[in-house]
N, C-alpha and C. Protein backbone atom coordinates (compact mmCIF):
# COMPACT_ATOMS: atom_id res chain seq x y z
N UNK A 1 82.49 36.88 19.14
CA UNK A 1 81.40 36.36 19.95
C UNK A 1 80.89 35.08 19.29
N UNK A 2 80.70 33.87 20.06
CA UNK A 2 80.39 32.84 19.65
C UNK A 2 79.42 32.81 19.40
N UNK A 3 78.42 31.50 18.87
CA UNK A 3 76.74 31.32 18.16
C UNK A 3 76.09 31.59 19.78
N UNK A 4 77.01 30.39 20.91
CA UNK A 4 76.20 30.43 21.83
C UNK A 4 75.80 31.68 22.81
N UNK A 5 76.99 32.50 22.82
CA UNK A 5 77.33 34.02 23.46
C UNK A 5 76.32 34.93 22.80
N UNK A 6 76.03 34.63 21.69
CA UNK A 6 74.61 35.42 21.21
C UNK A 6 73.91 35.45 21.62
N UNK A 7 73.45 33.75 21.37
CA UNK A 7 72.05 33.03 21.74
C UNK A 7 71.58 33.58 22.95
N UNK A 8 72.92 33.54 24.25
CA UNK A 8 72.56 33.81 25.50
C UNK A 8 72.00 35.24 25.79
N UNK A 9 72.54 36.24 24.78
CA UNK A 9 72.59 37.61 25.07
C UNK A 9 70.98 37.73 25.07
N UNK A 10 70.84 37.30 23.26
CA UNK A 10 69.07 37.71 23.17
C UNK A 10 68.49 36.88 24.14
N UNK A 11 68.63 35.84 24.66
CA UNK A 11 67.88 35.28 25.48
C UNK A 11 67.54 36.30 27.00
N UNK A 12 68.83 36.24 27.05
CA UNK A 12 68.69 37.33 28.71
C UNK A 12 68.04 39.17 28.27
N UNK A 13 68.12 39.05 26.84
CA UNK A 13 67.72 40.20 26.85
C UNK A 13 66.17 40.44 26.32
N UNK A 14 65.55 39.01 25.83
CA UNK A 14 64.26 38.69 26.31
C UNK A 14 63.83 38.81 27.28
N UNK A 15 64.27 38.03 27.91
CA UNK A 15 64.29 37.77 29.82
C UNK A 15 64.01 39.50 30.32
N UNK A 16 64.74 40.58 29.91
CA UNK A 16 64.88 41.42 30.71
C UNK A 16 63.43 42.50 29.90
N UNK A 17 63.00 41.80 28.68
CA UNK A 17 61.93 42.47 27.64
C UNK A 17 60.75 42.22 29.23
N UNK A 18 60.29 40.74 28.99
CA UNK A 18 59.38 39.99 30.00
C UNK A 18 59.35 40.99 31.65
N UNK A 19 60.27 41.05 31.93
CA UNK A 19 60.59 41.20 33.28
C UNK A 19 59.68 43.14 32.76
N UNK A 20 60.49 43.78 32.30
CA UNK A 20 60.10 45.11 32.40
C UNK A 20 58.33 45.18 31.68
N UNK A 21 57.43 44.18 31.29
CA UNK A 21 56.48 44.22 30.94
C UNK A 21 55.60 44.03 32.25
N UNK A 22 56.55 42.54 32.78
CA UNK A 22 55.82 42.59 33.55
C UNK A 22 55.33 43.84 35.42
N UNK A 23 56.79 44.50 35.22
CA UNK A 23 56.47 45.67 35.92
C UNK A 23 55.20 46.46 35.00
N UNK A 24 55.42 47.22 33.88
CA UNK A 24 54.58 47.62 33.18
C UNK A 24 52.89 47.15 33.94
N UNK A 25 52.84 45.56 34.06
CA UNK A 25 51.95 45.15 34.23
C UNK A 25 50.98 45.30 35.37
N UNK A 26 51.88 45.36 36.46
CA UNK A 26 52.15 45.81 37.93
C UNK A 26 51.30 47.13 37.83
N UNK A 27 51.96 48.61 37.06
CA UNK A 27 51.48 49.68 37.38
C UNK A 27 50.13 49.79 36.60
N UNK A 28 50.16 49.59 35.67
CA UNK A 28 48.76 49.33 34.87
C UNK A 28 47.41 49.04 35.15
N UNK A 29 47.42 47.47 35.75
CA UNK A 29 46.50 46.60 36.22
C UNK A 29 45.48 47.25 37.01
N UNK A 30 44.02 47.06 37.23
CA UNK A 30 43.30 48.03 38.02
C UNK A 30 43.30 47.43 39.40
N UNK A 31 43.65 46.45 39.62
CA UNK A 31 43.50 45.79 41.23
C UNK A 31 44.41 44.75 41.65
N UNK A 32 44.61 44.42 43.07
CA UNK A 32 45.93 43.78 43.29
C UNK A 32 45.82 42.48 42.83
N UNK A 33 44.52 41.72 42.66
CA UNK A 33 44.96 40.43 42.16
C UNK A 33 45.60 39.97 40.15
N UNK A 34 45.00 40.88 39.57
CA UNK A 34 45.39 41.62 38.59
C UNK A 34 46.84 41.64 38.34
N UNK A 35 47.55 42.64 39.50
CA UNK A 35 48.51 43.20 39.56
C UNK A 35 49.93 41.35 39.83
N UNK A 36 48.97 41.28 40.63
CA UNK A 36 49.93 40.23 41.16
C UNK A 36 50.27 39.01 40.14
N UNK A 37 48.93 38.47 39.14
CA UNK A 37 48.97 37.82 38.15
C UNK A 37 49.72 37.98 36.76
N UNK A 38 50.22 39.80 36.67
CA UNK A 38 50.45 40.25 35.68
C UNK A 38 52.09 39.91 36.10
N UNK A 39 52.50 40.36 37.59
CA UNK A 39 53.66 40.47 38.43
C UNK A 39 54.35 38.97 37.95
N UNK A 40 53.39 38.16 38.43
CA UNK A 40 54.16 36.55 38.75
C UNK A 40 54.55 35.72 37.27
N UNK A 41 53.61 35.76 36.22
CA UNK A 41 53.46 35.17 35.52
C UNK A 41 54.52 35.73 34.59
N UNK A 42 54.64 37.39 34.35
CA UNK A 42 56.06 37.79 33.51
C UNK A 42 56.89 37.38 34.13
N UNK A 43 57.24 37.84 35.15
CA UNK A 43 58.58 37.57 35.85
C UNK A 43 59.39 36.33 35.64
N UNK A 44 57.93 35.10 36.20
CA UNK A 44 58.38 34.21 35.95
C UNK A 44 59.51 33.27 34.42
N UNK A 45 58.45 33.57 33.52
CA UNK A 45 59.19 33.72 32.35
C UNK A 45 60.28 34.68 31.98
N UNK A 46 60.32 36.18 32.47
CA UNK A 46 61.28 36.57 32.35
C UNK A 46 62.69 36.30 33.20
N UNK A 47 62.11 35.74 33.99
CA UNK A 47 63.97 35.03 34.95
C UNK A 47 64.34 34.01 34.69
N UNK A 48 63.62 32.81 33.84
CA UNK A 48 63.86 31.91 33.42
C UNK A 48 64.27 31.99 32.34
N UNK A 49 64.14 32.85 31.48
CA UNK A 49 64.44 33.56 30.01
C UNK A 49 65.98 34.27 30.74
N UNK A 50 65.95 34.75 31.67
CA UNK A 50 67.22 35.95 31.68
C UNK A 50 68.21 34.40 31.76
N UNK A 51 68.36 33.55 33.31
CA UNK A 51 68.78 32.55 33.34
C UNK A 51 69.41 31.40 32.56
N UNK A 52 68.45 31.24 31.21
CA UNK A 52 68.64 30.38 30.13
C UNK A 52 69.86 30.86 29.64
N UNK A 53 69.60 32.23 29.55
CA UNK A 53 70.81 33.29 28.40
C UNK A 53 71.82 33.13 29.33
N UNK A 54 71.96 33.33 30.90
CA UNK A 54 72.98 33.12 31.13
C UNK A 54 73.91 31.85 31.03
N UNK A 55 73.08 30.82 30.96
CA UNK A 55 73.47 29.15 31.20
C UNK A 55 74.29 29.26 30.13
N UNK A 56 73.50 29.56 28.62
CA UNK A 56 74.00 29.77 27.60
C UNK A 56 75.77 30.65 27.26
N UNK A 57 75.38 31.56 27.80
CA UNK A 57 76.66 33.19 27.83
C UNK A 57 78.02 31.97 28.63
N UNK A 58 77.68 31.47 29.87
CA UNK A 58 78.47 31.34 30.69
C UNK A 58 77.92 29.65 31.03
N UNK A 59 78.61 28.36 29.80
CA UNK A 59 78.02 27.20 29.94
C UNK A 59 78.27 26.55 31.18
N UNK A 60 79.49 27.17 31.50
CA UNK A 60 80.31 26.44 33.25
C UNK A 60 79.10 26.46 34.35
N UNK A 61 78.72 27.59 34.20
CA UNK A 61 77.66 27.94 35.16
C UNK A 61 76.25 27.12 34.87
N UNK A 62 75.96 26.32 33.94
CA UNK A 62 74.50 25.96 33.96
C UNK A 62 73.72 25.05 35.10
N UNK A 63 74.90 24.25 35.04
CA UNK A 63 73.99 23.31 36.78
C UNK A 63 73.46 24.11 37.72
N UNK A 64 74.29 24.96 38.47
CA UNK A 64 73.86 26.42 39.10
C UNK A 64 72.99 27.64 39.06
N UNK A 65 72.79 27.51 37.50
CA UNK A 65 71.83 28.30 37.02
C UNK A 65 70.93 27.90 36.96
N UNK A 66 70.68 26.15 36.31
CA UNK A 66 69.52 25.29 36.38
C UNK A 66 68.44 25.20 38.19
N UNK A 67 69.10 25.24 38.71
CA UNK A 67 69.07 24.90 40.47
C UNK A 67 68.70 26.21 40.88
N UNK A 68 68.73 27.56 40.66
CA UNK A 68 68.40 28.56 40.37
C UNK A 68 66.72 28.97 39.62
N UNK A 69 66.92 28.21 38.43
CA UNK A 69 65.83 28.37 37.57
C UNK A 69 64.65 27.60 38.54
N UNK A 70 64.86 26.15 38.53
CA UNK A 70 64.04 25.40 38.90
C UNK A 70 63.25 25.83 40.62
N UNK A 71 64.04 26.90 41.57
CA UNK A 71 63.38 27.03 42.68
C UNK A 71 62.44 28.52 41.94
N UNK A 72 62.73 29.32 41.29
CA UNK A 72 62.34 30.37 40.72
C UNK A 72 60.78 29.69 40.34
N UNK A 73 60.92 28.31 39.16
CA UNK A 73 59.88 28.50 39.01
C UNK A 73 58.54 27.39 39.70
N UNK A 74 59.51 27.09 41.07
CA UNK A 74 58.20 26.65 41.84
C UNK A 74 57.95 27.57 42.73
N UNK A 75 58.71 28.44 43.48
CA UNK A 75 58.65 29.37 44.43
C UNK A 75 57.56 30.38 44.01
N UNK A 76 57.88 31.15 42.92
CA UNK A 76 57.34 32.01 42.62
C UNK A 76 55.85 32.35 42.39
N UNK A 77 55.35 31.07 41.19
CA UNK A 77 53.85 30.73 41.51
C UNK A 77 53.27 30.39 42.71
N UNK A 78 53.63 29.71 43.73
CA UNK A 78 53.37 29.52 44.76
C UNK A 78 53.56 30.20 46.09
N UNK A 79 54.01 31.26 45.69
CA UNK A 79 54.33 32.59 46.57
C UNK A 79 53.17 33.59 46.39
N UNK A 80 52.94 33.54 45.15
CA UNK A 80 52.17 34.30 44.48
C UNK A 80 50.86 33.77 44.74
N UNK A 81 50.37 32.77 44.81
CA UNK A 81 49.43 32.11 44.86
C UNK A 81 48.75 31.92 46.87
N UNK A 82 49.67 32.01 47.59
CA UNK A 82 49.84 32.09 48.78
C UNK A 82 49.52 33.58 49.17
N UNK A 83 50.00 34.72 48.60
CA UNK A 83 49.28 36.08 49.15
C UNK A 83 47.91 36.34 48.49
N UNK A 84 48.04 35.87 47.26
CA UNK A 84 46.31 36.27 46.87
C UNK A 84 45.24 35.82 47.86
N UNK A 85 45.63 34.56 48.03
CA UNK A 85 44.60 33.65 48.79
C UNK A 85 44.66 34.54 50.15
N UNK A 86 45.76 34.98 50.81
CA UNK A 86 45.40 35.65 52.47
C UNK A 86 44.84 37.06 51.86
N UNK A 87 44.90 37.82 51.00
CA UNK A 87 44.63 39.19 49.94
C UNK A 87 42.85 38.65 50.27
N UNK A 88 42.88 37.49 50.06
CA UNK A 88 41.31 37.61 49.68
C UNK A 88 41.12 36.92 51.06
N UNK A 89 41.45 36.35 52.24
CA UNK A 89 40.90 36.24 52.91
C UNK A 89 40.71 37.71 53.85
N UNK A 90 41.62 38.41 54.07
CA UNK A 90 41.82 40.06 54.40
C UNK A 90 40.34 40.90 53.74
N UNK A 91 39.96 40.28 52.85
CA UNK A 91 38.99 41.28 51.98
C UNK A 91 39.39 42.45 51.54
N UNK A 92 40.60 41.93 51.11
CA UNK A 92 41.01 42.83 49.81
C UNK A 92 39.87 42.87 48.54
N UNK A 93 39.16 43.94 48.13
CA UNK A 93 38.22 43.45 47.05
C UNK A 93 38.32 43.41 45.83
N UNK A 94 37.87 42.67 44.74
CA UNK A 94 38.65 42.62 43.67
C UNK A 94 37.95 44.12 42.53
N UNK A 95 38.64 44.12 41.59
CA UNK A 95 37.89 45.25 40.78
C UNK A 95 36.59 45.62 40.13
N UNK A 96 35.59 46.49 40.06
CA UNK A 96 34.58 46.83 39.59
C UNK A 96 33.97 45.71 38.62
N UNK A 97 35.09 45.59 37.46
CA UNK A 97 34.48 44.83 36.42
C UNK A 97 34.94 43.77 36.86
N UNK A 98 35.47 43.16 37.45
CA UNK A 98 35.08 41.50 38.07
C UNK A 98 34.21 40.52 37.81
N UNK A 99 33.63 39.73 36.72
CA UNK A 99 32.80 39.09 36.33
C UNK A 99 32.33 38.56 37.48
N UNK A 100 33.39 37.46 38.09
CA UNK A 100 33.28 36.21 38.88
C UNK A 100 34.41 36.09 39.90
N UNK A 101 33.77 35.52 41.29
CA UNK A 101 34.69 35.64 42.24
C UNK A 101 34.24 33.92 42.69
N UNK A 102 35.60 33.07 41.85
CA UNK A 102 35.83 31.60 41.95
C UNK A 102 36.11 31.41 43.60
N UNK A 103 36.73 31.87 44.27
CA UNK A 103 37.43 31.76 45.32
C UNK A 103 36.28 31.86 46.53
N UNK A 104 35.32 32.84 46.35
CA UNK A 104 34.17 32.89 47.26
C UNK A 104 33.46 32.17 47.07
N UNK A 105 32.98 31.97 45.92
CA UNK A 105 31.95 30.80 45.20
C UNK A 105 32.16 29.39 45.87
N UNK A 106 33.61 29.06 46.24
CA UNK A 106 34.21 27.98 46.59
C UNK A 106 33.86 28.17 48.38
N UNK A 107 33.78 28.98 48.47
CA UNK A 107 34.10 29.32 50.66
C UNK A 107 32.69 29.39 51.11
N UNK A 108 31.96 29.91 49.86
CA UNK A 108 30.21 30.18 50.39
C UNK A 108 29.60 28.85 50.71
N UNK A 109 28.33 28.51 51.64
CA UNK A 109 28.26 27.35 52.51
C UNK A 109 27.38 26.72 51.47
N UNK A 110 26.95 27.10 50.13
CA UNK A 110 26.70 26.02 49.25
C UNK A 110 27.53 25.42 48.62
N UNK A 111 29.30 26.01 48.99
CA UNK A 111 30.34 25.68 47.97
C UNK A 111 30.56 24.91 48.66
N UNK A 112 30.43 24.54 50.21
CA UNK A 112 31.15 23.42 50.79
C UNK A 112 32.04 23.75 51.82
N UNK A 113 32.77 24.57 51.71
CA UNK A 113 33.60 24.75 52.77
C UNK A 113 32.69 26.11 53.43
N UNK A 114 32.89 26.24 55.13
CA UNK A 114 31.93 27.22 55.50
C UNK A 114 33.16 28.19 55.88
N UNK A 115 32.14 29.90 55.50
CA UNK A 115 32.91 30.92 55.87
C UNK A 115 33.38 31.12 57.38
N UNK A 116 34.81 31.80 57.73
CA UNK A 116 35.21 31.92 58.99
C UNK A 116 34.92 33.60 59.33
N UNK A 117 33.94 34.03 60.19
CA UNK A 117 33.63 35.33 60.37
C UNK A 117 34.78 35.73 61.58
């Protein structure tokens, strides 16, 4: 096994550390926005981590893998970022201990934009 065939292994097998935390994170979390932040943000790193290792394992493949990586990591935040926002327009509510709710603060008619009843 070569330096790079290593490199790739622990890499993807980071990748696959990330990924199963971030499920972990998923069941854990007390509420969906929580859940979804814990969801997007491992993942993200963990498929880009699994990906790297593969580019690495299998160098033929990296353009492909790169083109891969790169929709992963605009899609994903912005997927993610796209259901919270309808989550909270739905009135999904967020959890007990919730300090601060940025998103209402922003919609309430001193924030500027007016609420849609």
């Amino acid at each position: 096994m070569s330096a790079y065939q290593l490199a790739g292994a622990l890499l993807a097998f980071l990748g696959a550390l990330f990924l199963f935390l971030g499920a972990l994170g998923i069941v854990r979390m007390p509420d969906l926005y929580n859940r979804m932040q814990a969801g997007t943000k491992a993942t993200t790193l963990g498929n880009i981590l699994t990906l790297a290792g593969l580019a690495l394992y299998h160098p033929s493949w990296a353009l492909k893998i790169g083109v891969i990586a790169l929709f992963v990591l605009v899609t994903n935040p912005l997927s993610s970022h796209a259901l919270a926002r309808a989550a909270h327009g739905a009135g999904v509510p967020l959890t007990e201990g919730s300090v601060s709710d940025a998103l209402e603060e922003d919609r309430s008619p001193e924030g500027g934009e007016a609420l849609e009843s």
